[in-house]
PDB file of N, CA and C in Angstrom:
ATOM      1  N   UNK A   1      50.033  20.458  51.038  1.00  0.00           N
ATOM      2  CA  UNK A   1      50.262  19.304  51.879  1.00  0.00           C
ATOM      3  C   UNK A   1      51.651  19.438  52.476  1.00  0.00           C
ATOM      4  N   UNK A   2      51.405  19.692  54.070  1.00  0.00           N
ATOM      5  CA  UNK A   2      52.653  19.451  54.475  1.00  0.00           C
ATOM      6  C   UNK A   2      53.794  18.422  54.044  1.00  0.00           C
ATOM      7  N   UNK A   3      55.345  17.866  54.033  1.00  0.00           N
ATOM      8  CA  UNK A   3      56.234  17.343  53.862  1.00  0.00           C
ATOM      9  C   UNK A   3      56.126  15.916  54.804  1.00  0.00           C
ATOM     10  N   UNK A   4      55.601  16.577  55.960  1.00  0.00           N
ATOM     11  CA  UNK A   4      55.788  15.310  56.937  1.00  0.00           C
ATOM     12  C   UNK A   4      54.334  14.428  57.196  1.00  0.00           C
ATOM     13  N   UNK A   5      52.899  15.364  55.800  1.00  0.00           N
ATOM     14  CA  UNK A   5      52.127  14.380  55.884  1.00  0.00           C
ATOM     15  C   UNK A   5      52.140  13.392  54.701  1.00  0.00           C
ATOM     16  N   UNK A   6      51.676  11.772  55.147  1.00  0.00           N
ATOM     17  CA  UNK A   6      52.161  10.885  54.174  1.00  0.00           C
ATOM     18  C   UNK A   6      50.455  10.673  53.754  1.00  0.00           C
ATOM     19  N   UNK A   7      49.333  10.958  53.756  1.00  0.00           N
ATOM     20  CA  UNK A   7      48.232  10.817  53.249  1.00  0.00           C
ATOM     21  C   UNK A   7      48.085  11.539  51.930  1.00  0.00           C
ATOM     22  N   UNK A   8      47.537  10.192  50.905  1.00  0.00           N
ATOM     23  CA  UNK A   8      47.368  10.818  49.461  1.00  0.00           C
ATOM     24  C   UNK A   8      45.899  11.893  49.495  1.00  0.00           C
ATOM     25  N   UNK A   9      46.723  12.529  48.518  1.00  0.00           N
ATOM     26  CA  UNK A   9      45.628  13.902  48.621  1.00  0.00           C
ATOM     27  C   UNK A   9      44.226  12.942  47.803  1.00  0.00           C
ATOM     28  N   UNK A  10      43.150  13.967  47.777  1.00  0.00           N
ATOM     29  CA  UNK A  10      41.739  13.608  47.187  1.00  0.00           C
ATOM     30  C   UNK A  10      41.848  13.335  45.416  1.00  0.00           C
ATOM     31  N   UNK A  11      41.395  12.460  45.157  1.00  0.00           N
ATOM     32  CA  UNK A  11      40.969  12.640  43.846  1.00  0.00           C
ATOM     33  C   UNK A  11      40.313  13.805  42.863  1.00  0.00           C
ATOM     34  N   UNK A  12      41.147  14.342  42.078  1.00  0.00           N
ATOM     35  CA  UNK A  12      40.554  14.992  40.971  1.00  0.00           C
ATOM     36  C   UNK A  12      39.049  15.296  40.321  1.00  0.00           C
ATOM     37  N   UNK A  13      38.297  16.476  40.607  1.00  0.00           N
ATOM     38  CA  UNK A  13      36.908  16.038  40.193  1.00  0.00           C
ATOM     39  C   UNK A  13      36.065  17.474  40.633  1.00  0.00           C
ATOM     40  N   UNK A  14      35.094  17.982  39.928  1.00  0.00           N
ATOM     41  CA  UNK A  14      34.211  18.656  40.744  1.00  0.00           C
ATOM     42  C   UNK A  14      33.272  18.266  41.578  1.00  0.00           C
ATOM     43  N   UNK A  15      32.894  17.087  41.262  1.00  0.00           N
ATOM     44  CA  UNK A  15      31.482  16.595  42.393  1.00  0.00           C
ATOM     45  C   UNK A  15      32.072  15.600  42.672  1.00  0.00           C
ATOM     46  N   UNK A  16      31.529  15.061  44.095  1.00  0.00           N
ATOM     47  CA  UNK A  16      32.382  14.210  44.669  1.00  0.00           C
ATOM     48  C   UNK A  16      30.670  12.770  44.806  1.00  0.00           C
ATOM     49  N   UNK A  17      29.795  13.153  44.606  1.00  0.00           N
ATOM     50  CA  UNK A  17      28.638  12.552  44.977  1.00  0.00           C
ATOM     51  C   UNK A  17      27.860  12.704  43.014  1.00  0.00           C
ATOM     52  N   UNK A  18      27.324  11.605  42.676  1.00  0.00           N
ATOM     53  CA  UNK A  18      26.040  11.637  41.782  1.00  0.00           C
ATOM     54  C   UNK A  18      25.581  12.687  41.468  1.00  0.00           C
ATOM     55  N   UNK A  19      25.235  13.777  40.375  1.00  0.00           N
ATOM     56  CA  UNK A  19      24.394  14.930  40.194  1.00  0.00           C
ATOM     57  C   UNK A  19      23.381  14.181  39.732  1.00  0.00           C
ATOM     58  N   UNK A  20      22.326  14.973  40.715  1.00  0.00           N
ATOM     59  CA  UNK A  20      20.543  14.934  40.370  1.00  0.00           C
ATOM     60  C   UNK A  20      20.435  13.109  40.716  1.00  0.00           C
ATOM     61  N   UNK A  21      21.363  12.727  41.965  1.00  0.00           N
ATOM     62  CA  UNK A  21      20.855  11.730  42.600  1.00  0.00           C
ATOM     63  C   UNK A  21      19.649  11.723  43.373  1.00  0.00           C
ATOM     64  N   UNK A  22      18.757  10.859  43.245  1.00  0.00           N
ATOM     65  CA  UNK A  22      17.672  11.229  44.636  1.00  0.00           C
ATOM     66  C   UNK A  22      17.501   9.603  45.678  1.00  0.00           C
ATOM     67  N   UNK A  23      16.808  10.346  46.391  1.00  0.00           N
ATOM     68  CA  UNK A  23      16.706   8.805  47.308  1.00  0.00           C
ATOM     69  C   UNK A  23      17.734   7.849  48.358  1.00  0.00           C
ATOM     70  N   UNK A  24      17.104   6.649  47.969  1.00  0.00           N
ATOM     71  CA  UNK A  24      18.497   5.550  48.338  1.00  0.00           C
ATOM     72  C   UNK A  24      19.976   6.059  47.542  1.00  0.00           C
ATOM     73  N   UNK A  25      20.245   6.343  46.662  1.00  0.00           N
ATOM     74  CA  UNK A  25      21.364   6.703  46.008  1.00  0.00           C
ATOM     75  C   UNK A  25      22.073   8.023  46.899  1.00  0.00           C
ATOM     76  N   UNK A  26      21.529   8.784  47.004  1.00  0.00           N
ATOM     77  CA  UNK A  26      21.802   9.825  47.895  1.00  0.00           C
ATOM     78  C   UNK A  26      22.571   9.505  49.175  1.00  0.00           C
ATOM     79  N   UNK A  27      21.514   8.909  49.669  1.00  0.00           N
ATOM     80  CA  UNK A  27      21.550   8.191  50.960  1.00  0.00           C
ATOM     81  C   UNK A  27      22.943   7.497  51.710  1.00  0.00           C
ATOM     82  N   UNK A  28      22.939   6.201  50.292  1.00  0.00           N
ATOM     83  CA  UNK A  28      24.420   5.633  50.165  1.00  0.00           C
ATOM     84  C   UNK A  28      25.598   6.025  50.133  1.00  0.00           C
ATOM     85  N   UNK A  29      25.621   6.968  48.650  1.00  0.00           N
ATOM     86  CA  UNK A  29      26.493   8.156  48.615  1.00  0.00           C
ATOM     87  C   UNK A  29      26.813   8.815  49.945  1.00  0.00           C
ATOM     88  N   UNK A  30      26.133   8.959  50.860  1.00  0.00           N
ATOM     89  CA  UNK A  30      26.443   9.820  51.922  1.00  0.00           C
ATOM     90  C   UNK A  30      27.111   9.292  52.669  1.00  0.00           C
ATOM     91  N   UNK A  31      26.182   8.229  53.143  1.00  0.00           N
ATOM     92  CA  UNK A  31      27.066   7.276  54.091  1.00  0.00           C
ATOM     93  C   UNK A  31      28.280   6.628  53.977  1.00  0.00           C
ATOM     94  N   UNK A  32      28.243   6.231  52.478  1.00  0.00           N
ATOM     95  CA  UNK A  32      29.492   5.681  52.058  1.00  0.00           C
ATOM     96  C   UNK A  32      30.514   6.933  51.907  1.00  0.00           C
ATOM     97  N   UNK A  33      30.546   8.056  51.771  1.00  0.00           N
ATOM     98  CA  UNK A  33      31.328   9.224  51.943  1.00  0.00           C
ATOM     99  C   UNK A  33      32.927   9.112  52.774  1.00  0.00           C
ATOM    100  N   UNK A  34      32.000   8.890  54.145  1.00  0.00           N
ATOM    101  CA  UNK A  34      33.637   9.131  55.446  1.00  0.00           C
ATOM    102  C   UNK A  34      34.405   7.427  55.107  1.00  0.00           C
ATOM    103  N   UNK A  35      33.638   6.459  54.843  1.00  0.00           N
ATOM    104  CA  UNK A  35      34.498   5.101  55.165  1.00  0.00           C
ATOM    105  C   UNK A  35      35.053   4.710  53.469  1.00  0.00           C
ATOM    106  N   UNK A  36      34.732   5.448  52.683  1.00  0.00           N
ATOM    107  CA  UNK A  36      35.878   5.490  51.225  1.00  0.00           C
ATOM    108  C   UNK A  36      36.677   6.505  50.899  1.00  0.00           C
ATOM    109  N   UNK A  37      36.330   7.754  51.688  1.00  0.00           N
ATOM    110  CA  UNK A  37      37.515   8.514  51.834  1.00  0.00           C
ATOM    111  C   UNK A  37      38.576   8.002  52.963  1.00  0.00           C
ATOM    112  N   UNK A  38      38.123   7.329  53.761  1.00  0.00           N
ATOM    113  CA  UNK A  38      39.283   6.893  54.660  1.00  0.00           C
ATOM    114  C   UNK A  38      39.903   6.201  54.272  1.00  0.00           C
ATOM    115  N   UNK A  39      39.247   4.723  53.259  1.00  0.00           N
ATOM    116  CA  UNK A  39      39.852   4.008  52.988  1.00  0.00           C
ATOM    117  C   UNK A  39      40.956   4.220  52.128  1.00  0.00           C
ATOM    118  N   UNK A  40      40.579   5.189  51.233  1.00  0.00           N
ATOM    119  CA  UNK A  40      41.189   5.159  49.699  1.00  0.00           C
ATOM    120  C   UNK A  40      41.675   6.214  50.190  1.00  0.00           C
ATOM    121  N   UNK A  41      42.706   6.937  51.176  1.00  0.00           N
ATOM    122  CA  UNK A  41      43.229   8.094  51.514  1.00  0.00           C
ATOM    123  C   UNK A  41      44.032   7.802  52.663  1.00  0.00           C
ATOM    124  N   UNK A  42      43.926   7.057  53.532  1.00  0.00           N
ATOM    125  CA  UNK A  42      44.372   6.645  54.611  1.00  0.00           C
ATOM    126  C   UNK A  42      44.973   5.559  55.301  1.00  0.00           C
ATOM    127  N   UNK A  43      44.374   4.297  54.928  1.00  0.00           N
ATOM    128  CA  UNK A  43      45.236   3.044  54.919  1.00  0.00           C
ATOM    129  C   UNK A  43      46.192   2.403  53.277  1.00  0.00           C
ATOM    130  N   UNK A  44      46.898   2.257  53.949  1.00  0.00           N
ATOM    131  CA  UNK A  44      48.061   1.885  52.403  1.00  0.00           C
ATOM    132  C   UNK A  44      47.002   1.119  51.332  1.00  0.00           C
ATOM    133  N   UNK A  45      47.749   1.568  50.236  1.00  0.00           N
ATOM    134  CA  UNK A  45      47.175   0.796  49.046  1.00  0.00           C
ATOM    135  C   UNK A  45      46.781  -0.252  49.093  1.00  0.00           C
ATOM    136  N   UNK A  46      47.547  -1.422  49.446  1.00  0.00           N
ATOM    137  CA  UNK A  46      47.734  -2.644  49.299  1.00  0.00           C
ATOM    138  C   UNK A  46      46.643  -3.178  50.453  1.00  0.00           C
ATOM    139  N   UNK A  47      46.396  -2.461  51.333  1.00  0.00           N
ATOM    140  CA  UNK A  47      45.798  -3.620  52.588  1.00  0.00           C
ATOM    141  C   UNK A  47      44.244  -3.969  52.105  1.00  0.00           C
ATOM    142  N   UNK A  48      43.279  -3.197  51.407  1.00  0.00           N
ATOM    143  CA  UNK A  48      42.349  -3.997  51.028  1.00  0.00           C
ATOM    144  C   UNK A  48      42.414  -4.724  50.144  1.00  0.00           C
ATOM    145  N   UNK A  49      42.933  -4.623  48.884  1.00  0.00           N
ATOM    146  CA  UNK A  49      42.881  -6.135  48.023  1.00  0.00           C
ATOM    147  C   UNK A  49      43.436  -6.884  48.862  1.00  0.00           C
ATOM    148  N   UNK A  50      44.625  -6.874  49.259  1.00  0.00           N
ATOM    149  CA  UNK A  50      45.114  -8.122  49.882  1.00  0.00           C
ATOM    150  C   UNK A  50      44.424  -8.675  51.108  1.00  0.00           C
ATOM    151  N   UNK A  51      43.222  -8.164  51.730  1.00  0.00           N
ATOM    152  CA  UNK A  51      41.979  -8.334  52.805  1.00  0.00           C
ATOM    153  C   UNK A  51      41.493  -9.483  51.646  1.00  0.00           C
ATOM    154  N   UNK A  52      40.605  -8.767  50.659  1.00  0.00           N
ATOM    155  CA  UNK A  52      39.890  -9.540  50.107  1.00  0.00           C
ATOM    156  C   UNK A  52      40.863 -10.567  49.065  1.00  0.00           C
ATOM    157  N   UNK A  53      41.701 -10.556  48.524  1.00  0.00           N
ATOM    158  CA  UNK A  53      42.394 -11.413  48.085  1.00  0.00           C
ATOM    159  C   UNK A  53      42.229 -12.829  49.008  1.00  0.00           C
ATOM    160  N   UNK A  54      42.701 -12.340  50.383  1.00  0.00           N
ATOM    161  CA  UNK A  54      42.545 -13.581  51.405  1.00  0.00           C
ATOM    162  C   UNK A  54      41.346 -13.946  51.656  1.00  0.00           C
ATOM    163  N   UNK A  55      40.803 -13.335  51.735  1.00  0.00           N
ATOM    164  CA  UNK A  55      39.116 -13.643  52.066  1.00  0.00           C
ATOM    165  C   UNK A  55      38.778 -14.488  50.788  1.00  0.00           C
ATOM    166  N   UNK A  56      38.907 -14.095  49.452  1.00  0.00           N
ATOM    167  CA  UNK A  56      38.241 -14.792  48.827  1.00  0.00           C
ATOM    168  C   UNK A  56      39.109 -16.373  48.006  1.00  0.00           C
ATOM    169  N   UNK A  57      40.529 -15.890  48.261  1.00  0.00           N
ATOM    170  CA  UNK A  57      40.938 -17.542  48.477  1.00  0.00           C
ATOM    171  C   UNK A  57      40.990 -18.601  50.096  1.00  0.00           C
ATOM    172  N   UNK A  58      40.289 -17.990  50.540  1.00  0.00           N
ATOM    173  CA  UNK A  58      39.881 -18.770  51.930  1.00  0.00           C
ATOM    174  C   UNK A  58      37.959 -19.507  51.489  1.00  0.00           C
ATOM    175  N   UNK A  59      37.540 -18.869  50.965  1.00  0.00           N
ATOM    176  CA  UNK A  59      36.393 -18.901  50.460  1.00  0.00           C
ATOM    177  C   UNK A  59      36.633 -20.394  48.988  1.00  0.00           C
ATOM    178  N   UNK A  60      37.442 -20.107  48.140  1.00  0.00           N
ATOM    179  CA  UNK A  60      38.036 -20.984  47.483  1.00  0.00           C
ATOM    180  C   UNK A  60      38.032 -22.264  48.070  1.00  0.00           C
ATOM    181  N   UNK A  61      39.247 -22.167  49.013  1.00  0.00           N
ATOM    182  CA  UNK A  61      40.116 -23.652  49.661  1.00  0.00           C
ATOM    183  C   UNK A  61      39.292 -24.144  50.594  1.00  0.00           C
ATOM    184  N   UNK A  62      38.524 -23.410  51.439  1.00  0.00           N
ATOM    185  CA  UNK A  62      37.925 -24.021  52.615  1.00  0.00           C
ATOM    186  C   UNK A  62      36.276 -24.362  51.788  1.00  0.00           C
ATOM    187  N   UNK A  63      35.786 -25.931  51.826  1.00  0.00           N
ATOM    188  CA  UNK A  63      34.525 -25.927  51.136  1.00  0.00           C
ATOM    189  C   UNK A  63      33.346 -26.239  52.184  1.00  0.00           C
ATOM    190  N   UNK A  64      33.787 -25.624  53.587  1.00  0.00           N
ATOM    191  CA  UNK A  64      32.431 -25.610  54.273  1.00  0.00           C
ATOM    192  C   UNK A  64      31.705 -24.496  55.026  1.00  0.00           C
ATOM    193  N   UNK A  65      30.679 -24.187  55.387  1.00  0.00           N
ATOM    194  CA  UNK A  65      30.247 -22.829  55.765  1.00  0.00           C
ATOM    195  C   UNK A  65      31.294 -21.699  56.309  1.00  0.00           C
ATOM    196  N   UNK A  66      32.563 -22.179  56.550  1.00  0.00           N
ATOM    197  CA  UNK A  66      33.471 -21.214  56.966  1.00  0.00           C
ATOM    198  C   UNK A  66      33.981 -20.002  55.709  1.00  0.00           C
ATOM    199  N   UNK A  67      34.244 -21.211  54.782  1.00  0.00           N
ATOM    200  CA  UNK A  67      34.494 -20.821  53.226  1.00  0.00           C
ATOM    201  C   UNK A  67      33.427 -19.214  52.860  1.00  0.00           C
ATOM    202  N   UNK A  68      32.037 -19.890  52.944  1.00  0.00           N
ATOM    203  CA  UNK A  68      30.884 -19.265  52.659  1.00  0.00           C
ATOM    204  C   UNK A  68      31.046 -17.967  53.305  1.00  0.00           C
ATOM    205  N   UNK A  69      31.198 -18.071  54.446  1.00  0.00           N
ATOM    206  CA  UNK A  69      31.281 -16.744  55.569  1.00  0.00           C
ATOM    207  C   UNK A  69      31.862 -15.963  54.998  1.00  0.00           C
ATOM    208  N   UNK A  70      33.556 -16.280  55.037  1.00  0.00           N
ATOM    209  CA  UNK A  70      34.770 -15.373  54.071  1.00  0.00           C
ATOM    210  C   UNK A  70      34.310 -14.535  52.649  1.00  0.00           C
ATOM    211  N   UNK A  71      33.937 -15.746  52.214  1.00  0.00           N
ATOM    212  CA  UNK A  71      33.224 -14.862  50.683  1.00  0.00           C
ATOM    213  C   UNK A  71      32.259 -13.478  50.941  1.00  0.00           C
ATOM    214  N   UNK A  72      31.628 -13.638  52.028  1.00  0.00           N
ATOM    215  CA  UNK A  72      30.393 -12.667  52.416  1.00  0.00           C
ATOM    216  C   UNK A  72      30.867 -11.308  52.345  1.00  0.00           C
ATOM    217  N   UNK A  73      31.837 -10.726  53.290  1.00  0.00           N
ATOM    218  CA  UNK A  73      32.509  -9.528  52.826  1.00  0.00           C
ATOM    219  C   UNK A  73      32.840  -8.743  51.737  1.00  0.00           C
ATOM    220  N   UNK A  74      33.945 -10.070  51.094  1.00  0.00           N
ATOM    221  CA  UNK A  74      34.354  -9.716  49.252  1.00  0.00           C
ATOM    222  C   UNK A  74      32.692  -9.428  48.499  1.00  0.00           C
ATOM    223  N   UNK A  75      31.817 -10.120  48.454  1.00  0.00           N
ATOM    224  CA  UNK A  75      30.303  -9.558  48.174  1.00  0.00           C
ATOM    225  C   UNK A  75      29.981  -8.129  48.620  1.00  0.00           C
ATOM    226  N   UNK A  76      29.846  -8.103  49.931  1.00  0.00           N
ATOM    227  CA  UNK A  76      29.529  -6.693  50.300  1.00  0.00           C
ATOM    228  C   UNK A  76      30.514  -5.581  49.552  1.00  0.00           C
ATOM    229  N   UNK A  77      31.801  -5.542  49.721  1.00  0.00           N
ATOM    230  CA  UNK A  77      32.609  -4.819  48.878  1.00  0.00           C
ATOM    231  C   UNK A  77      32.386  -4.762  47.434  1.00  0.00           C
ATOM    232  N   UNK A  78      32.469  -5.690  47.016  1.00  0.00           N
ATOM    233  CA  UNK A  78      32.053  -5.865  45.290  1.00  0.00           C
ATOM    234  C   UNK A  78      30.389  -4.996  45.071  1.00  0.00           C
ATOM    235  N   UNK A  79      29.604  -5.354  45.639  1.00  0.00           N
ATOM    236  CA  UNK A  79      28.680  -4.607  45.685  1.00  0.00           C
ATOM    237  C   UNK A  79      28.579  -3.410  45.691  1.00  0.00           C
ATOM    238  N   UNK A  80      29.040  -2.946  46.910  1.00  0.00           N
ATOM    239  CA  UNK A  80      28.819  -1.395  47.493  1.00  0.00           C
ATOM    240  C   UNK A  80      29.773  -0.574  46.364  1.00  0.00           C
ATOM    241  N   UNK A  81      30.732  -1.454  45.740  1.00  0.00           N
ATOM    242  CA  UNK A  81      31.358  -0.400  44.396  1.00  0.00           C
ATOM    243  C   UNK A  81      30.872  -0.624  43.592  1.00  0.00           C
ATOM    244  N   UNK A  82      30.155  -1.777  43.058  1.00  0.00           N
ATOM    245  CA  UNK A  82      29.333  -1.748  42.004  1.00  0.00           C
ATOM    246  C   UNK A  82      28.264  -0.814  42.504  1.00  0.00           C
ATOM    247  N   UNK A  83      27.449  -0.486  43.226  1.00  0.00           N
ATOM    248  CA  UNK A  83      26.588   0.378  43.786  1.00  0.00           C
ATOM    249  C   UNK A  83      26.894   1.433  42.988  1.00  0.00           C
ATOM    250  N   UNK A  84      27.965   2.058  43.913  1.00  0.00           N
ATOM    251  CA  UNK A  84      28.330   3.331  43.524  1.00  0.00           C
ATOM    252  C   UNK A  84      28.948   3.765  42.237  1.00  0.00           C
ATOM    253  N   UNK A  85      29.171   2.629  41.217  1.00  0.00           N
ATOM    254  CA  UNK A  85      29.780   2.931  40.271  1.00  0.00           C
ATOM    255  C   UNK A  85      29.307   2.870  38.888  1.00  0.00           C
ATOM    256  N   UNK A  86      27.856   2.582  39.213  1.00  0.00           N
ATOM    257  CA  UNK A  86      26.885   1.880  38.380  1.00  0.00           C
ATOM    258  C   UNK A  86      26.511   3.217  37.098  1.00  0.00           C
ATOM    259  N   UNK A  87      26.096   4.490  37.923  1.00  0.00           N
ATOM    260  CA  UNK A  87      25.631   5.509  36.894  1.00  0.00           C
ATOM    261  C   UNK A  87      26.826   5.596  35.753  1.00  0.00           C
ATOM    262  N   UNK A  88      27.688   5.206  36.052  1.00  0.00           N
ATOM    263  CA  UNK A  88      28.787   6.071  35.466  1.00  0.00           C
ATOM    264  C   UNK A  88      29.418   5.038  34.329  1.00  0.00           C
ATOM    265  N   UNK A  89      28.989   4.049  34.308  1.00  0.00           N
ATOM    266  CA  UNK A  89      29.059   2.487  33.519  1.00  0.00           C
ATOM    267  C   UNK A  89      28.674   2.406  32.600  1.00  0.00           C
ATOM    268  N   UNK A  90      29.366   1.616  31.400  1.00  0.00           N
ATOM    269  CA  UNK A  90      28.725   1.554  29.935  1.00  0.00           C
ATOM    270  C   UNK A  90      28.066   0.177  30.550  1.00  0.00           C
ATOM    271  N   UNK A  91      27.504  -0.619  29.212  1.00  0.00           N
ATOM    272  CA  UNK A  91      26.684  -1.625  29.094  1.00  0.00           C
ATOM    273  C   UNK A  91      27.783  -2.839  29.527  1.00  0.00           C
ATOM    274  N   UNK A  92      29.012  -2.821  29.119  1.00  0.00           N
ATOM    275  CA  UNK A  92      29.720  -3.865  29.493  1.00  0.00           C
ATOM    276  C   UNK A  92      30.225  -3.643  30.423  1.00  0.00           C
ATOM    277  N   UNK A  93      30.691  -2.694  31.239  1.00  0.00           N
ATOM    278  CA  UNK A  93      31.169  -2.384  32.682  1.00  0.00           C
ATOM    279  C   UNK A  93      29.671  -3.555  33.729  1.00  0.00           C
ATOM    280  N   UNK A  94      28.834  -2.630  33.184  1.00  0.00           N
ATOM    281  CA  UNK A  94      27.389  -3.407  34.429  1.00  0.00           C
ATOM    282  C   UNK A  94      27.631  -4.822  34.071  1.00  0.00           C
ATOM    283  N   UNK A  95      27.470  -5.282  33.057  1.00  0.00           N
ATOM    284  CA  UNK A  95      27.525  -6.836  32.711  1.00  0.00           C
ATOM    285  C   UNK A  95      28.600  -7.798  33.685  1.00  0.00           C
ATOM    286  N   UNK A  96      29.597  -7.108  33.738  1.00  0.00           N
ATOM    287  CA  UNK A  96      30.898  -7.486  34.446  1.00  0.00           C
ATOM    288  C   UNK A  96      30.421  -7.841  35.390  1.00  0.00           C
ATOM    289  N   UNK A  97      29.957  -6.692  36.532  1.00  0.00           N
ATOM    290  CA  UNK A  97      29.447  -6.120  37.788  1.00  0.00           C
ATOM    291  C   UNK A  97      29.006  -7.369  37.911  1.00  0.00           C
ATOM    292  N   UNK A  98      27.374  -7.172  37.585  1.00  0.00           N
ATOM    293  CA  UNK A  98      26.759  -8.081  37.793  1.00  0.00           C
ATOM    294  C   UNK A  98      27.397 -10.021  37.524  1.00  0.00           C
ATOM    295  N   UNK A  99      28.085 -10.105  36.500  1.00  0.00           N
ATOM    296  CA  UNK A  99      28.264 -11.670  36.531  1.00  0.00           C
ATOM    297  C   UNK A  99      29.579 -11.492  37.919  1.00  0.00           C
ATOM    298  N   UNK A 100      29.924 -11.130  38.277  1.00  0.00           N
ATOM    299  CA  UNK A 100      30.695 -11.101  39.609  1.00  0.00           C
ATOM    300  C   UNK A 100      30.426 -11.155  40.082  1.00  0.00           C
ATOM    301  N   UNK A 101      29.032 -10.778  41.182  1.00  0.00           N
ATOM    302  CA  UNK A 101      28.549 -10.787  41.888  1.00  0.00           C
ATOM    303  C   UNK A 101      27.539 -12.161  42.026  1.00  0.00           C
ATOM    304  N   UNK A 102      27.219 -12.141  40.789  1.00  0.00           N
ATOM    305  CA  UNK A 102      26.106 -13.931  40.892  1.00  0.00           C
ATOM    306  C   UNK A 102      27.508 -14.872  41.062  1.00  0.00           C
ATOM    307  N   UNK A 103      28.370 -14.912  40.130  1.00  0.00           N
ATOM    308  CA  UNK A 103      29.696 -15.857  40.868  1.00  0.00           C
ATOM    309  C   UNK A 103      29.712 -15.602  42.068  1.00  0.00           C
ATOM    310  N   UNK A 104      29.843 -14.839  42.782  1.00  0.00           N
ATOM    311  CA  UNK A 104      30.400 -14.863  44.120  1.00  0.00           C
ATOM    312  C   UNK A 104      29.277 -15.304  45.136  1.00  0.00           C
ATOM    313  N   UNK A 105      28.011 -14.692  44.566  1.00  0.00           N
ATOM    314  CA  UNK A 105      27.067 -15.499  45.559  1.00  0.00           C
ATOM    315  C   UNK A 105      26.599 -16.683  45.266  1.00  0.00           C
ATOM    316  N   UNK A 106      26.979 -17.363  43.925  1.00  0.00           N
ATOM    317  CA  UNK A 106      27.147 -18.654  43.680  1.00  0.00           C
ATOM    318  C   UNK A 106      27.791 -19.682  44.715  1.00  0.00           C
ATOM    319  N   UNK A 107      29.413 -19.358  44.550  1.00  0.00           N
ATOM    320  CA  UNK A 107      30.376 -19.334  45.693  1.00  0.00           C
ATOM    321  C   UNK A 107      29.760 -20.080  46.538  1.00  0.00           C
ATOM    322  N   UNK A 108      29.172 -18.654  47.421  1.00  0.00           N
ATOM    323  CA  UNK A 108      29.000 -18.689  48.700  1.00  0.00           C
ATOM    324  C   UNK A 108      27.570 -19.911  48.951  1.00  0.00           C
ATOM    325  N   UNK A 109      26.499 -19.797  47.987  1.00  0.00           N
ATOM    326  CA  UNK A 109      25.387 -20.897  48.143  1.00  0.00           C
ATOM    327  C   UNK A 109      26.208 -22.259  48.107  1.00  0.00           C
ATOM    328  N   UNK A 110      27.279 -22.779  47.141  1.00  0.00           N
ATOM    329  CA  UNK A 110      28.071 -23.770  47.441  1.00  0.00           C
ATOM    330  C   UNK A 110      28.518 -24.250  48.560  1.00  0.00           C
ATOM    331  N   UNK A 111      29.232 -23.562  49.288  1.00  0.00           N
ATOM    332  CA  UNK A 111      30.056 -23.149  50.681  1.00  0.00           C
ATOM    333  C   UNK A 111      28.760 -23.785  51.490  1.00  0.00           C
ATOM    334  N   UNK A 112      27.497 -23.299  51.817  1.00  0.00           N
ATOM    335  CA  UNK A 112      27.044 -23.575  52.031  1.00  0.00           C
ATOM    336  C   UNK A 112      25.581 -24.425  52.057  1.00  0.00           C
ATOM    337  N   UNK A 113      26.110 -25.346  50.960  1.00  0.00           N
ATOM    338  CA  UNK A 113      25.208 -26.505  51.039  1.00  0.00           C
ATOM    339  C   UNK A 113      24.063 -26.652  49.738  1.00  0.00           C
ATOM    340  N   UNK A 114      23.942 -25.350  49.265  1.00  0.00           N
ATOM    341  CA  UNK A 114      22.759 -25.251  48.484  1.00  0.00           C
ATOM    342  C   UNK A 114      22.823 -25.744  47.371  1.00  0.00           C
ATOM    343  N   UNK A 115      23.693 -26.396  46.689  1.00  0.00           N
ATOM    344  CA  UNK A 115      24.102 -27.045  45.281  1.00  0.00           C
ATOM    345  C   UNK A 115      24.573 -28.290  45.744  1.00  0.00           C
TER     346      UNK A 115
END
């Protein structure tokens, strides 16, 4: 790595994708490939939590479909790493996952009206 480049190098690892993934998993893996190496390599540390940090105390404070909206993202994110992070998870890692995700789409049914 050149001196004057400021991008963190790749993570440590031989496979960069699932072994003996098939299918949708594959699929994801793939796609999700270029936009988490960019992320996690290319924009500073700090700017996605602090995205979703805001997003999901906007989701908090605001209690009407606007709220709901905000939360929607932090979901998709929470997801798409729980997605991808799922094979590799003991029994209490998934447990986590998952009650995070029903909170958050809890949340969001609040936000908008459904409770």
């Amino acid at each position: 790595m050149a001196p004057d480049d400021k991008r963190r190098p790749r993570p440590p690892g031989e496979q960069f994708f699932t072994p003996g993934a098939s299918g949708l998993r594959k699929a994801v893996e793939r796609r999700s490939a270029v936009p988490m190496a960019y992320l996690f390599t290319q924009v500073p540390r700090w700017v996605a939590p602090a995205i979703l940090v805001i997003l999901l105390l906007t989701g908090f404070a605001v209690s009407n479909p606007l709220g709901g909206v905000a939360v929607l993202p932090v979901i998709a994110f929470v997801g798409w790493l729980a997605y991808l992070s799922w094979p590799s998870l003991r029994i209490g890692g998934k447990v986590l996952r998952v009650a995070m995700l029903t909170f958050l789409v809890l949340l969001v049914a609040t936000r908008f009206g459904a409770f």
